[in-house]
C-alpha atoms as a PDB file:
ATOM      1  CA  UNK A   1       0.000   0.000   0.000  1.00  0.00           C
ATOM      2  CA  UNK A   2       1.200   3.597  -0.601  1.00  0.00           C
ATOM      3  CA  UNK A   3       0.761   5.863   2.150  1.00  0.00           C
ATOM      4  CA  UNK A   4       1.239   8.967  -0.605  1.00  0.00           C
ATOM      5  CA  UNK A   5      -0.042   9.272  -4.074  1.00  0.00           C
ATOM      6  CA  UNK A   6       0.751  12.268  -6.276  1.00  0.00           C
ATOM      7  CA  UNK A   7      -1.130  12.439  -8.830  1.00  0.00           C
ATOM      8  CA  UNK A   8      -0.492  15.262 -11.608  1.00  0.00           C
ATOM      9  CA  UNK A   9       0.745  17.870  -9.322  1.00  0.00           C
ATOM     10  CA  UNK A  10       1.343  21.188 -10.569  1.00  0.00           C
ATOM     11  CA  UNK A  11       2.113  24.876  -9.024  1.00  0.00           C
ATOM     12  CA  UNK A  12       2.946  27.922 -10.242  1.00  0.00           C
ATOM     13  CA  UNK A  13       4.738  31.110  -8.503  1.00  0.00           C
ATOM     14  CA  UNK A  14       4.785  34.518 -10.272  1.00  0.00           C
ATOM     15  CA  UNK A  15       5.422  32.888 -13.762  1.00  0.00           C
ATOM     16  CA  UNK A  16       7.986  30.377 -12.671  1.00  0.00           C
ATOM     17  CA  UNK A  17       6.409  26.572 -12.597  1.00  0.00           C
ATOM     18  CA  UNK A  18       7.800  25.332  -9.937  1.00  0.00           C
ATOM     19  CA  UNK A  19       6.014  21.529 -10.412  1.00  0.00           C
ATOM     20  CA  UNK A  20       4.722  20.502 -13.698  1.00  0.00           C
ATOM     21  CA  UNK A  21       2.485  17.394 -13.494  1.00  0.00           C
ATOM     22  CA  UNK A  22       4.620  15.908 -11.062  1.00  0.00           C
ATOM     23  CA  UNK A  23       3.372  11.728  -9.720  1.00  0.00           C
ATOM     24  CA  UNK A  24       4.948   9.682  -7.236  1.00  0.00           C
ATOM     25  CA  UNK A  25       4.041   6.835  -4.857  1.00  0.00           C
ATOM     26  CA  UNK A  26       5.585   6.489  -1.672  1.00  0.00           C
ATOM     27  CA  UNK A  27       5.351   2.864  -0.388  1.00  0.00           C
ATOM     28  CA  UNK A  28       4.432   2.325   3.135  1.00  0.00           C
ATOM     29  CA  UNK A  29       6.748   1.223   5.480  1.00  0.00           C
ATOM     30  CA  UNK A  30       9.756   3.041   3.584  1.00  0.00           C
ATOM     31  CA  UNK A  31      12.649   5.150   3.442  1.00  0.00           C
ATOM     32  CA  UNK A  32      12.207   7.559   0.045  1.00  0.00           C
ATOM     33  CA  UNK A  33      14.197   9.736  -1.493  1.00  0.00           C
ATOM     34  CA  UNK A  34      13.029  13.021  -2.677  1.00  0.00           C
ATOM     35  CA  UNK A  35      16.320  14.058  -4.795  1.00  0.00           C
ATOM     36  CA  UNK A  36      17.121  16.403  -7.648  1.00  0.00           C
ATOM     37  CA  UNK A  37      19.438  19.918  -8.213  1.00  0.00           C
ATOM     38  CA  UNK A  38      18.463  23.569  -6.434  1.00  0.00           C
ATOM     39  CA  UNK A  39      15.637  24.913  -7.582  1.00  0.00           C
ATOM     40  CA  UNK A  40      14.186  21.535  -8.933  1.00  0.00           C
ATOM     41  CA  UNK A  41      10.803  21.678  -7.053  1.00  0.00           C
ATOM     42  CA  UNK A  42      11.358  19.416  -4.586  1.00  0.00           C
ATOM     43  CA  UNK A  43      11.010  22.063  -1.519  1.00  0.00           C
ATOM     44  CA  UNK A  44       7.530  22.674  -3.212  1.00  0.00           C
ATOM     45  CA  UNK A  45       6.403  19.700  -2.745  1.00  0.00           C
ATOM     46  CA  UNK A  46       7.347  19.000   0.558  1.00  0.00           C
ATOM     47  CA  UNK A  47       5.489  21.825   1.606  1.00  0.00           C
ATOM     48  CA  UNK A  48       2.600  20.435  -0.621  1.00  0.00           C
ATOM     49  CA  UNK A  49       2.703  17.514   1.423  1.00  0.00           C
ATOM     50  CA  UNK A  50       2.612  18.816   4.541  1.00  0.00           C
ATOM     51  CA  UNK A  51      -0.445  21.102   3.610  1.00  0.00           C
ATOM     52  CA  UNK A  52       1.548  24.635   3.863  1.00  0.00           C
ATOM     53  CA  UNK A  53       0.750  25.368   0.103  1.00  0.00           C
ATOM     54  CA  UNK A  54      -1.979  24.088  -2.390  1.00  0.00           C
ATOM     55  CA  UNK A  55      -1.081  22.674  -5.869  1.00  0.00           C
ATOM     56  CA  UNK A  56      -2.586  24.691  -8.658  1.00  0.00           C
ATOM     57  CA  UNK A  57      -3.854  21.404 -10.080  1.00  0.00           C
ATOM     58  CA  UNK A  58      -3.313  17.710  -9.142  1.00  0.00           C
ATOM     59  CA  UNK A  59      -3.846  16.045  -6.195  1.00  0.00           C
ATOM     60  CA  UNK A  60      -2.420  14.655  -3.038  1.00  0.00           C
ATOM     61  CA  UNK A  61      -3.658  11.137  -1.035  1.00  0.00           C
ATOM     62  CA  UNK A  62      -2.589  10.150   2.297  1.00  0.00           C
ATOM     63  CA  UNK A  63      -3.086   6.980   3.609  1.00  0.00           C
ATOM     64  CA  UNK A  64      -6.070   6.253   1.379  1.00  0.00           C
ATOM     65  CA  UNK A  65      -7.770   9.191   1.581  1.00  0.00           C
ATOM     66  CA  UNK A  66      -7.488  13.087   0.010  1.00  0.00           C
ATOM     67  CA  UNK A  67      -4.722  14.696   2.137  1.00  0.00           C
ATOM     68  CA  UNK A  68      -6.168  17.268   4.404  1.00  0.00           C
ATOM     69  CA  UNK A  69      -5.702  19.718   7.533  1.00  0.00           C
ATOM     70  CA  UNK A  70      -6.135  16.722  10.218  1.00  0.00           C
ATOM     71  CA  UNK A  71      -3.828  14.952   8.380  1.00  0.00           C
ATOM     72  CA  UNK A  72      -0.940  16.915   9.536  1.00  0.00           C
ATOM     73  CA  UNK A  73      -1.230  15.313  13.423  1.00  0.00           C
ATOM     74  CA  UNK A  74       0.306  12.544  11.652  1.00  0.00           C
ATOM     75  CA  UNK A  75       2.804  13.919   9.471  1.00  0.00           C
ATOM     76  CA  UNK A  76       5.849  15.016  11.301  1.00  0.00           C
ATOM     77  CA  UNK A  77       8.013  17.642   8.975  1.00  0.00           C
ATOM     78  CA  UNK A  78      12.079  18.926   9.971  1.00  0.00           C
ATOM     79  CA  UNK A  79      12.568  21.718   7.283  1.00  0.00           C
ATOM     80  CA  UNK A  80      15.886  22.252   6.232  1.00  0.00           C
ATOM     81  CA  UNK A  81      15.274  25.943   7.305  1.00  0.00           C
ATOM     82  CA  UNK A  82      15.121  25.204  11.572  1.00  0.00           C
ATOM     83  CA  UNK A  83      14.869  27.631  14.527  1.00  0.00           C
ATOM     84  CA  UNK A  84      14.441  27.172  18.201  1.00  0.00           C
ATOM     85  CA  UNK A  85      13.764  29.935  20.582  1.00  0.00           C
ATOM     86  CA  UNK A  86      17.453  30.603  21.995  1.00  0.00           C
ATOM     87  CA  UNK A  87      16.236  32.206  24.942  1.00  0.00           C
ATOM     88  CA  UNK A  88      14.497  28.897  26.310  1.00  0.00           C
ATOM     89  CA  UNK A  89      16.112  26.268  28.228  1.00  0.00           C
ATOM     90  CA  UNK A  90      16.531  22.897  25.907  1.00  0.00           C
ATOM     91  CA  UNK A  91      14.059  20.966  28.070  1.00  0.00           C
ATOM     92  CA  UNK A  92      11.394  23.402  28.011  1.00  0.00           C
ATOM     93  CA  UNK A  93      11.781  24.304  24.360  1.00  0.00           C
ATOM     94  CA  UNK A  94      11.335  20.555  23.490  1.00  0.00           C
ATOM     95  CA  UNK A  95       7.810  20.278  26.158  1.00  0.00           C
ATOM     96  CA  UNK A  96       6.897  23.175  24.094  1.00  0.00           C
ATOM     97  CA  UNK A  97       6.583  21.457  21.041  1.00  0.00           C
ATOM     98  CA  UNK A  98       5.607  17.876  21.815  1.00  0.00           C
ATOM     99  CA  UNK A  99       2.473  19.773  23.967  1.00  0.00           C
ATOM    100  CA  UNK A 100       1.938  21.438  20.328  1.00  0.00           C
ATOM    101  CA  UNK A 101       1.763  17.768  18.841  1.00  0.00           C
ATOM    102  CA  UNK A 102      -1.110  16.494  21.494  1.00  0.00           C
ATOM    103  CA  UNK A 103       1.321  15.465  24.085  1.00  0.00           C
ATOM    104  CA  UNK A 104       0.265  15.892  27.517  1.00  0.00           C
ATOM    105  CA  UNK A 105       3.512  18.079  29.855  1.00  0.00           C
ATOM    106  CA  UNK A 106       3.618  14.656  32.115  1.00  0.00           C
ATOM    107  CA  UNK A 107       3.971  12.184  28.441  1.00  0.00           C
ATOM    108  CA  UNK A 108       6.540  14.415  26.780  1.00  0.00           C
ATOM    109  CA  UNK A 109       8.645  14.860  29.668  1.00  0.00           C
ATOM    110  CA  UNK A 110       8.877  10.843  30.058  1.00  0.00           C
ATOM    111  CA  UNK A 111       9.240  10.306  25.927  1.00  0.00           C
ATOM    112  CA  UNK A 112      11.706  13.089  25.776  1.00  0.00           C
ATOM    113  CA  UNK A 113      13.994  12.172  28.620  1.00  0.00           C
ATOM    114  CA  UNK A 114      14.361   8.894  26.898  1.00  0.00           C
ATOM    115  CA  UNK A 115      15.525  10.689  23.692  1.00  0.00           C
ATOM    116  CA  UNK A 116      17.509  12.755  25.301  1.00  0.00           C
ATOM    117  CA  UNK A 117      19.562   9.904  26.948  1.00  0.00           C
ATOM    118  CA  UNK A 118      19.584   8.196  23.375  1.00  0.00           C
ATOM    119  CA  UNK A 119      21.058  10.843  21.613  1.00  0.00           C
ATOM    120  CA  UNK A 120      23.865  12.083  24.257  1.00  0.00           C
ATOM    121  CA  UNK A 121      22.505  15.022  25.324  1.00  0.00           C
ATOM    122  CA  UNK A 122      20.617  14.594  29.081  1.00  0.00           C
ATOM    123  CA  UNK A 123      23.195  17.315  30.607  1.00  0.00           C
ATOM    124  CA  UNK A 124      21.632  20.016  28.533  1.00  0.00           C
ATOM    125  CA  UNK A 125      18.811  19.478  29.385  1.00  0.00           C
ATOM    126  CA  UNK A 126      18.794  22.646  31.326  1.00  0.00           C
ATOM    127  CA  UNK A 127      20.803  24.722  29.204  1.00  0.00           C
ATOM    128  CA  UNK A 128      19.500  27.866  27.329  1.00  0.00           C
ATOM    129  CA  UNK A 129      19.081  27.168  23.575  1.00  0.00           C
ATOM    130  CA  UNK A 130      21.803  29.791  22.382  1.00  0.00           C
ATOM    131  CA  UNK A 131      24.307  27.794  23.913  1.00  0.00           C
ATOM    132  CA  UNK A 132      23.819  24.394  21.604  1.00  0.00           C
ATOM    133  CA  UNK A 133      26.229  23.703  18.468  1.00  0.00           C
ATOM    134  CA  UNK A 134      24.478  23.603  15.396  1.00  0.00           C
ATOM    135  CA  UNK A 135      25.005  19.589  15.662  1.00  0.00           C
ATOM    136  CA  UNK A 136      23.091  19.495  18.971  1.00  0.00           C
ATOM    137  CA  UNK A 137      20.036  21.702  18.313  1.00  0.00           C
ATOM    138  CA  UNK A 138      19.427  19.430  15.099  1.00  0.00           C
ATOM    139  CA  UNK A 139      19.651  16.336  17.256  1.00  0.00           C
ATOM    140  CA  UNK A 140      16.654  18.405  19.428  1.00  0.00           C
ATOM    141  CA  UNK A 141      15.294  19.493  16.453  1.00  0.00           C
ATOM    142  CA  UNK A 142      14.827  15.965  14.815  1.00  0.00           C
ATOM    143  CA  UNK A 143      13.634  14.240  18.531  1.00  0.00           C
ATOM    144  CA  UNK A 144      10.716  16.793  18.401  1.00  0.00           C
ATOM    145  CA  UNK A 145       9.784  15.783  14.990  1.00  0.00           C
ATOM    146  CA  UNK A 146       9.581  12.409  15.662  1.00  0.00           C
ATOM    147  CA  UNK A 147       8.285  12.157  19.243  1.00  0.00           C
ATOM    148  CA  UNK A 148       4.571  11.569  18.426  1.00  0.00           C
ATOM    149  CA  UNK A 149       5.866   9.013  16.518  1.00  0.00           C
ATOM    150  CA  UNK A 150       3.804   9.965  13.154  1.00  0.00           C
ATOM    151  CA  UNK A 151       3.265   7.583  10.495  1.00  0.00           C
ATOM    152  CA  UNK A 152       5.007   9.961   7.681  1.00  0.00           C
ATOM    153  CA  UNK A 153       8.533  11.773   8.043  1.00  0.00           C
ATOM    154  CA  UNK A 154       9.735  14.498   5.958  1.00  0.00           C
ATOM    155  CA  UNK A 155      13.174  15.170   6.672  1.00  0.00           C
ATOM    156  CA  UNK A 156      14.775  18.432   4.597  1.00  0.00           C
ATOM    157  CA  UNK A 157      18.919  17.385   4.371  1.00  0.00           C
ATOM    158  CA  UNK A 158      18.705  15.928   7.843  1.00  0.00           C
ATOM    159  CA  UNK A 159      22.351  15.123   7.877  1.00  0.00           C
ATOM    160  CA  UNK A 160      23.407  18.611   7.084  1.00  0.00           C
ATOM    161  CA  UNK A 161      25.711  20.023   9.559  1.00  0.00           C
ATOM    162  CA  UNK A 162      26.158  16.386  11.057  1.00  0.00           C
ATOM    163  CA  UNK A 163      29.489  14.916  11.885  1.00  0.00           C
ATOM    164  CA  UNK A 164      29.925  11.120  10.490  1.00  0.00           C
ATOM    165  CA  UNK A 165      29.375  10.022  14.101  1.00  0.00           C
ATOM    166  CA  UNK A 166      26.221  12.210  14.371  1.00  0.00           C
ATOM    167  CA  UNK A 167      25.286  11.131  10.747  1.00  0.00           C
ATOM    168  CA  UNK A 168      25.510   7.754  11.347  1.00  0.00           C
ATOM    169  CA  UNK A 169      23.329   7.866  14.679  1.00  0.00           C
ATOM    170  CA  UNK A 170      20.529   9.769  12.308  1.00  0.00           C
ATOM    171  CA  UNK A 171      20.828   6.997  10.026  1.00  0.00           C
ATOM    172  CA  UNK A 172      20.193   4.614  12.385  1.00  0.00           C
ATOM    173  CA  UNK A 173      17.475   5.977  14.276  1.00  0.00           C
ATOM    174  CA  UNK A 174      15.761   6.460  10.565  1.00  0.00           C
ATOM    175  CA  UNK A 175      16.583   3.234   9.871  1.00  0.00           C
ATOM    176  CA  UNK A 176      14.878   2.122  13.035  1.00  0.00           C
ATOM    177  CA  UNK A 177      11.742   4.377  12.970  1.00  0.00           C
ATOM    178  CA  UNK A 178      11.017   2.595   9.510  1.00  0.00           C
ATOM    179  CA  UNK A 179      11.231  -0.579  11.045  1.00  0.00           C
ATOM    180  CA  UNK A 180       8.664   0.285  13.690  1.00  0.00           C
ATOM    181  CA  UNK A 181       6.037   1.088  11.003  1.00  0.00           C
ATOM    182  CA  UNK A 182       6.912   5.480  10.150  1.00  0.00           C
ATOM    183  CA  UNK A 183       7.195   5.691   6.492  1.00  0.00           C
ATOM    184  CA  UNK A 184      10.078   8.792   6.044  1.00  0.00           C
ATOM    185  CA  UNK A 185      10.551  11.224   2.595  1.00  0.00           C
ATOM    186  CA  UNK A 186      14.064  12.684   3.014  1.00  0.00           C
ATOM    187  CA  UNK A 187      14.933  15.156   0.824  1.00  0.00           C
ATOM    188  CA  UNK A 188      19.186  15.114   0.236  1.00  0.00           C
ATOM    189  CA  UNK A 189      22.050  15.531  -1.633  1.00  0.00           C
ATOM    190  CA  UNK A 190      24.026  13.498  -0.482  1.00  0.00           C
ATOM    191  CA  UNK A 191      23.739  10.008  -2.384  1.00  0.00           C
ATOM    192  CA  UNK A 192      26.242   8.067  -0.462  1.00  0.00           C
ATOM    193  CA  UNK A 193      23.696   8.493   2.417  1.00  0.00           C
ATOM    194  CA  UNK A 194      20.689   7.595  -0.177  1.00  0.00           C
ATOM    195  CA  UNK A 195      22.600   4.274  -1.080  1.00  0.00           C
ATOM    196  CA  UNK A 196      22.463   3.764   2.569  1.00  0.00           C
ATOM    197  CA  UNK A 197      19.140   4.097   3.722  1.00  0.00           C
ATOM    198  CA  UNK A 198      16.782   4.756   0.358  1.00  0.00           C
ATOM    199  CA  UNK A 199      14.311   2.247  -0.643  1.00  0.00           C
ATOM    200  CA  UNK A 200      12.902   4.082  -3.344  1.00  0.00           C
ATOM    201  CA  UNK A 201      13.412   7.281  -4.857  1.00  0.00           C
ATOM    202  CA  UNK A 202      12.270   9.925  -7.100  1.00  0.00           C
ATOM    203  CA  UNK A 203      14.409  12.498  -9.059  1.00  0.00           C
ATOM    204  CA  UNK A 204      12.793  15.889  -9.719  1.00  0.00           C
ATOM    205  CA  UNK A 205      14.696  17.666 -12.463  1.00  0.00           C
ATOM    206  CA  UNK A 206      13.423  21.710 -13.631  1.00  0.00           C
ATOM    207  CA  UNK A 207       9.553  20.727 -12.087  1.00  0.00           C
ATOM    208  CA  UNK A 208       9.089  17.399 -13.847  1.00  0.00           C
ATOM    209  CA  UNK A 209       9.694  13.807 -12.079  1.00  0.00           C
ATOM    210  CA  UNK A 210      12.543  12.508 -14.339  1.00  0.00           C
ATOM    211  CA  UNK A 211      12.973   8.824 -12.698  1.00  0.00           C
ATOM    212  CA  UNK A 212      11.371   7.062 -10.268  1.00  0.00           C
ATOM    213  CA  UNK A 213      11.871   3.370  -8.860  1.00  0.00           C
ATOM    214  CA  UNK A 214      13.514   1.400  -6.484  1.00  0.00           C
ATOM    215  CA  UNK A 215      17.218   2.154  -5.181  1.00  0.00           C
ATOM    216  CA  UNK A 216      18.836  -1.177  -5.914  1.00  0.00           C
ATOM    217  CA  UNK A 217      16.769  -1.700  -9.344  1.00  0.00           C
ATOM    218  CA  UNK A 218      18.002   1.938 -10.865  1.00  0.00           C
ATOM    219  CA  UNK A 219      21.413   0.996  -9.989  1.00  0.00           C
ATOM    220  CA  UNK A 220      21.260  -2.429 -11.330  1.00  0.00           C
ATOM    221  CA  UNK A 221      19.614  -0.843 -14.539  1.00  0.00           C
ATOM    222  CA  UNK A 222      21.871   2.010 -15.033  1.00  0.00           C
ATOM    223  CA  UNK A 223      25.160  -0.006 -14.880  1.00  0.00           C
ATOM    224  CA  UNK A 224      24.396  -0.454 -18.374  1.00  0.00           C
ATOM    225  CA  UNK A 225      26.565  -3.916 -19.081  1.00  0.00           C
ATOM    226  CA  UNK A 226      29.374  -3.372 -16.646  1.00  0.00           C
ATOM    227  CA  UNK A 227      30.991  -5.841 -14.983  1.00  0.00           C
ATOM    228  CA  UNK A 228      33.999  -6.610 -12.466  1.00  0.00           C
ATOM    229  CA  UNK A 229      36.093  -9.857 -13.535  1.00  0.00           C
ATOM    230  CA  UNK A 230      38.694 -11.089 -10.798  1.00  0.00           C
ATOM    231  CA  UNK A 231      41.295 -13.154 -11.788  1.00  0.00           C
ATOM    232  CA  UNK A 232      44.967 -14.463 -11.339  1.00  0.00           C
ATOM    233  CA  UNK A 233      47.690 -15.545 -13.660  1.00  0.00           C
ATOM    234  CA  UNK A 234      47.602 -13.118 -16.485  1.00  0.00           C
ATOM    235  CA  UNK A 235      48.979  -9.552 -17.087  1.00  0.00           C
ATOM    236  CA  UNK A 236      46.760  -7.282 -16.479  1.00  0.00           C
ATOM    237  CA  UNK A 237      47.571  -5.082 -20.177  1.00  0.00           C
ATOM    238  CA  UNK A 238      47.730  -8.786 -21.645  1.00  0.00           C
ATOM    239  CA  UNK A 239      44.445  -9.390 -20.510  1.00  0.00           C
ATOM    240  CA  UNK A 240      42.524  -6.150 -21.444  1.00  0.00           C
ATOM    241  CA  UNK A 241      44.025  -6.859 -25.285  1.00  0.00           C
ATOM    242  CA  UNK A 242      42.435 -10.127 -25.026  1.00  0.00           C
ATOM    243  CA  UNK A 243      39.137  -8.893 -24.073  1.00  0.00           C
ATOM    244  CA  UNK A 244      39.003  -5.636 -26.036  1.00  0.00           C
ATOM    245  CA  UNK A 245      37.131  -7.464 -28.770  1.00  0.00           C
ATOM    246  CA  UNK A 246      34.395  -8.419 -26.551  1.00  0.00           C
ATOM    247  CA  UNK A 247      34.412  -5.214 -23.992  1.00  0.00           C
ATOM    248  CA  UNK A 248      35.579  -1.591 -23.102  1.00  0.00           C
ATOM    249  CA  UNK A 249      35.940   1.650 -20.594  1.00  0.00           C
ATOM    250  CA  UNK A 250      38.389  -0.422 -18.618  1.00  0.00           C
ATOM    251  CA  UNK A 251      39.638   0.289 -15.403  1.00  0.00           C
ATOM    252  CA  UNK A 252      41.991  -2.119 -13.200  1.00  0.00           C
ATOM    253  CA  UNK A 253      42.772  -2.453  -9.566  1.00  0.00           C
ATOM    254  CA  UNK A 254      43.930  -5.046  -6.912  1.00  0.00           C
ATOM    255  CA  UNK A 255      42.308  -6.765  -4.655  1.00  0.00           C
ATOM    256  CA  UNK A 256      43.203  -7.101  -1.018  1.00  0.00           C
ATOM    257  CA  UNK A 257      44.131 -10.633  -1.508  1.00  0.00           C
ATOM    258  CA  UNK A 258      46.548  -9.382  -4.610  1.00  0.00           C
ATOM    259  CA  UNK A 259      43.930 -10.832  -7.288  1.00  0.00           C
ATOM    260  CA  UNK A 260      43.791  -8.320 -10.143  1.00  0.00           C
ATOM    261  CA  UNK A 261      40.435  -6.773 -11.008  1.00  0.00           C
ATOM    262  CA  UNK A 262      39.166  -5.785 -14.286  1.00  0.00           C
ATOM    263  CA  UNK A 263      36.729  -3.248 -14.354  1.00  0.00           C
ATOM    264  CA  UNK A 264      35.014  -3.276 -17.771  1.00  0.00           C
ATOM    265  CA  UNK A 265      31.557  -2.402 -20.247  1.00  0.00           C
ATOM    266  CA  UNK A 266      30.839  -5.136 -22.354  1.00  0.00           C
ATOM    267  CA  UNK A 267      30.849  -4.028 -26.330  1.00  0.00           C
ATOM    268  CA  UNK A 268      27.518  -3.581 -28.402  1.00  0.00           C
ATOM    269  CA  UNK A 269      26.250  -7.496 -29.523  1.00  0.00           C
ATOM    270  CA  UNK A 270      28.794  -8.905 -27.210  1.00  0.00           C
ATOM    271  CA  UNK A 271      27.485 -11.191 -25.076  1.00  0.00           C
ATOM    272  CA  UNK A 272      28.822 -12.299 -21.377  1.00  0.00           C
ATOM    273  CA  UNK A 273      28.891 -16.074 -22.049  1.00  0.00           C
ATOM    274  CA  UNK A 274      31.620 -14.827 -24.968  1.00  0.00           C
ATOM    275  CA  UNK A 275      33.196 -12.683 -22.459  1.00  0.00           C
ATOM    276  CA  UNK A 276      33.528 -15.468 -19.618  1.00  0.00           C
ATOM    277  CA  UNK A 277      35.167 -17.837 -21.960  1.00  0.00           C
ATOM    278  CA  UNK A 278      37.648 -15.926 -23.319  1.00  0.00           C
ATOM    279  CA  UNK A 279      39.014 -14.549 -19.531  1.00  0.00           C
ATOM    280  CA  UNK A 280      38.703 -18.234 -18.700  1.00  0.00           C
ATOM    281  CA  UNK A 281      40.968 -18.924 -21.817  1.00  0.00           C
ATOM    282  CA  UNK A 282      43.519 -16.213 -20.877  1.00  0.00           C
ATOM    283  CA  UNK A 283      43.547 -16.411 -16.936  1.00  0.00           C
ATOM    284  CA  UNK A 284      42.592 -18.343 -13.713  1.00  0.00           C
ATOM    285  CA  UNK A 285      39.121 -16.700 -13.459  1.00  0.00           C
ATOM    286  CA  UNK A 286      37.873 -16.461 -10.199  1.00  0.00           C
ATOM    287  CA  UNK A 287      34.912 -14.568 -10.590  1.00  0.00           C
ATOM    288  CA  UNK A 288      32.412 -12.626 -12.069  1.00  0.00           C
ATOM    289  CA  UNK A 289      30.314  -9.577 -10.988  1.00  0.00           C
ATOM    290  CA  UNK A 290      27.745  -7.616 -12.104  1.00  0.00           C
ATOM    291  CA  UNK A 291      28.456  -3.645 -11.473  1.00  0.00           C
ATOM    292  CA  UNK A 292      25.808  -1.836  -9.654  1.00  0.00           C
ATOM    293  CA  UNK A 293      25.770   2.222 -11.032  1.00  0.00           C
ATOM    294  CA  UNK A 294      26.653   4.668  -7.898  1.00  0.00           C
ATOM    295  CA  UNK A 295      23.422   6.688  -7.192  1.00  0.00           C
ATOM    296  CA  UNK A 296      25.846  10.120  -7.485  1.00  0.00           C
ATOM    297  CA  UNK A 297      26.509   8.828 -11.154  1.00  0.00           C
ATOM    298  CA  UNK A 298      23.023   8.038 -11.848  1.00  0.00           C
ATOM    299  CA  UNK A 299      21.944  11.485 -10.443  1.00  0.00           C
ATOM    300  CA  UNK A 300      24.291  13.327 -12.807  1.00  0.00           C
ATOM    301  CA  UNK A 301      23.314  11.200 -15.777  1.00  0.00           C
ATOM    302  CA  UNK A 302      19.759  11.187 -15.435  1.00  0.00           C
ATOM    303  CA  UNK A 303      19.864  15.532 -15.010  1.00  0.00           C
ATOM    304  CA  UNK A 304      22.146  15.387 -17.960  1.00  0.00           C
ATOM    305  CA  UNK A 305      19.947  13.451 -19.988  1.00  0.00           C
ATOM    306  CA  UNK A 306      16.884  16.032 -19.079  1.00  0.00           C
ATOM    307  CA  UNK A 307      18.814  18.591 -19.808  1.00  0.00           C
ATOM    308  CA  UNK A 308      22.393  18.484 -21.563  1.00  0.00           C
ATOM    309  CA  UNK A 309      23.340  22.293 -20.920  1.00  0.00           C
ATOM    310  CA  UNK A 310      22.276  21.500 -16.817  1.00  0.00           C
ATOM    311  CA  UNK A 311      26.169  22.348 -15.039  1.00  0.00           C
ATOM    312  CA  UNK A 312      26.611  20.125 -12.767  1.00  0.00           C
END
């Protein structure tokens, strides 16, 4: 089931369409990716999502039903854009907003004191606002999105401004809020982090949705006939002038065993049955591998594609 549907969404802003008949599903139950260049739309519809702004045409459904004002109860949104109140002591700041989300002061102290201890930072409890690192008032800004545990997420570049350490905590409490049923949109980008995490993801490219599909199926689809070959008892230049008929773009390495690798694309009409017997011929073949495409590779090729003079 798809807990969002997009359907034909368009909006317009003093002559500039900023989403032209944009659709997307967002399966239940998982991590998507909201990706694409500045300016691509993507902001827009977040905030269409969470109800701030109205498409101009289109339509939005949540959880089975046309998205609407109650709707946001459930729906917890961290814009990229954050502010606290600097003048408020962190624990008071964060009862503040989870009594905004229909916590009671008694249930928010509890949930947030566990948070707090998760995410390192019980000793500031007490400490005004102004005096938090960036680092720690996102950690308090992300617990207070996600403490009445809504069924959707929209995180805006949640790991911005995150140290790996930090980054990898976020990606593991993401990881573990999917797990417990939320359903998260992240908007990023950075792609190592959408390899990561990402079930699905979407690619907005100058207002139009330019691919779509599951993480591990565009990569498998955009390696485009690459392969890794590792082998033993050949050299490596020998090698490559054996295969040449059969293959291309190649690129060798070692192993950490001391096995050379052959990264390579296999040529037009060639097929890898060809290929395999040939290395076998020339080498001690030990194996064979598919390539997957990096998802910062299929980014740029995908924008590139939509739009050759896009400078990237």
């Amino acid at each position: 089931m798809n807990i969002i549907e997009v359907d034909r969404v368009s909006k317009q802003y003093s002559g500039h369409k900023a989403l032209d008949e944009v659709s997307l599903s967002v399966p239940e139950g998982s991590v998507y990716g909201l990706l694409g260049p500045n300016g691509a739309g993507k902001t827009t519809l977040i905030r269409i999502i969470n109800h701030i702004t109205a498409p101009d045409s289109g339509s939005v459904t949540f959880d089975g039903h046309k998205l609407c004002e109650e709707d946001m109860a459930r729906i917890g949104y961290l814009p990229e854009e954050r502010g606290l109140y600097k003048k408020m002591t962190v624990g008071e700041q964060a009862i503040f907003f989870a009594r905004l989300k229909g916590l009671s002061r008694q249930e928010a102290i509890s949930e947030l004191r566990k948070w707090f201890d998760r995410f390192g930072i019980a000793d500031w409890w007490g400490r005004k606002v102004e005096e938090l690192s960036k680092g720690m008032a996102q950690k308090v800004q992300f617990i207070v999105t996600v403490l009445h545990k809504p069924k959707l997420l929209i995180f805006d570049e949640p790991f911005s401004g995150f140290d790996p350490i930090n980054a990898n905590l976020l990606r593991d409490e993401i990881l573990r809020l999917r797990d417990e049923g939320s359903t998260i949109i992240f908007s990023t980008h950075n792609m190592a982090s959408v390899e990561e995490i990402c079930d699905h993801i979407t690619l907005i490219n100058k207002s139009h949705n330019i691919l779509s599909g599951r993480v591990d199926d565009l990569r498998r689809e955009w390696a485009d006939g690459h392969y890794s070959l590792t082998y033993t008892d050949a050299d490596p230049t020998t090698f490559m002038e054996t295969l040449s008929p059969l293959a291309g773009t190649f690129a060798t390495s070692v192993d950490t065993r001391g096995r050379n690798v052959l990264d390579l694309r296999l040529a037009p009409g060639a097929t890898l049955r060809d290929l395999i017997a040939r290395a076998n011929e020339a080498s001690t073949l030990h194996s064979v591998n598919e390539a997957v495409a990096s998802m910062n590779d299929i980014f740029i090729s995908a924008v590139k594609a939509n739009d050759p003079n896009t400078l990237l």
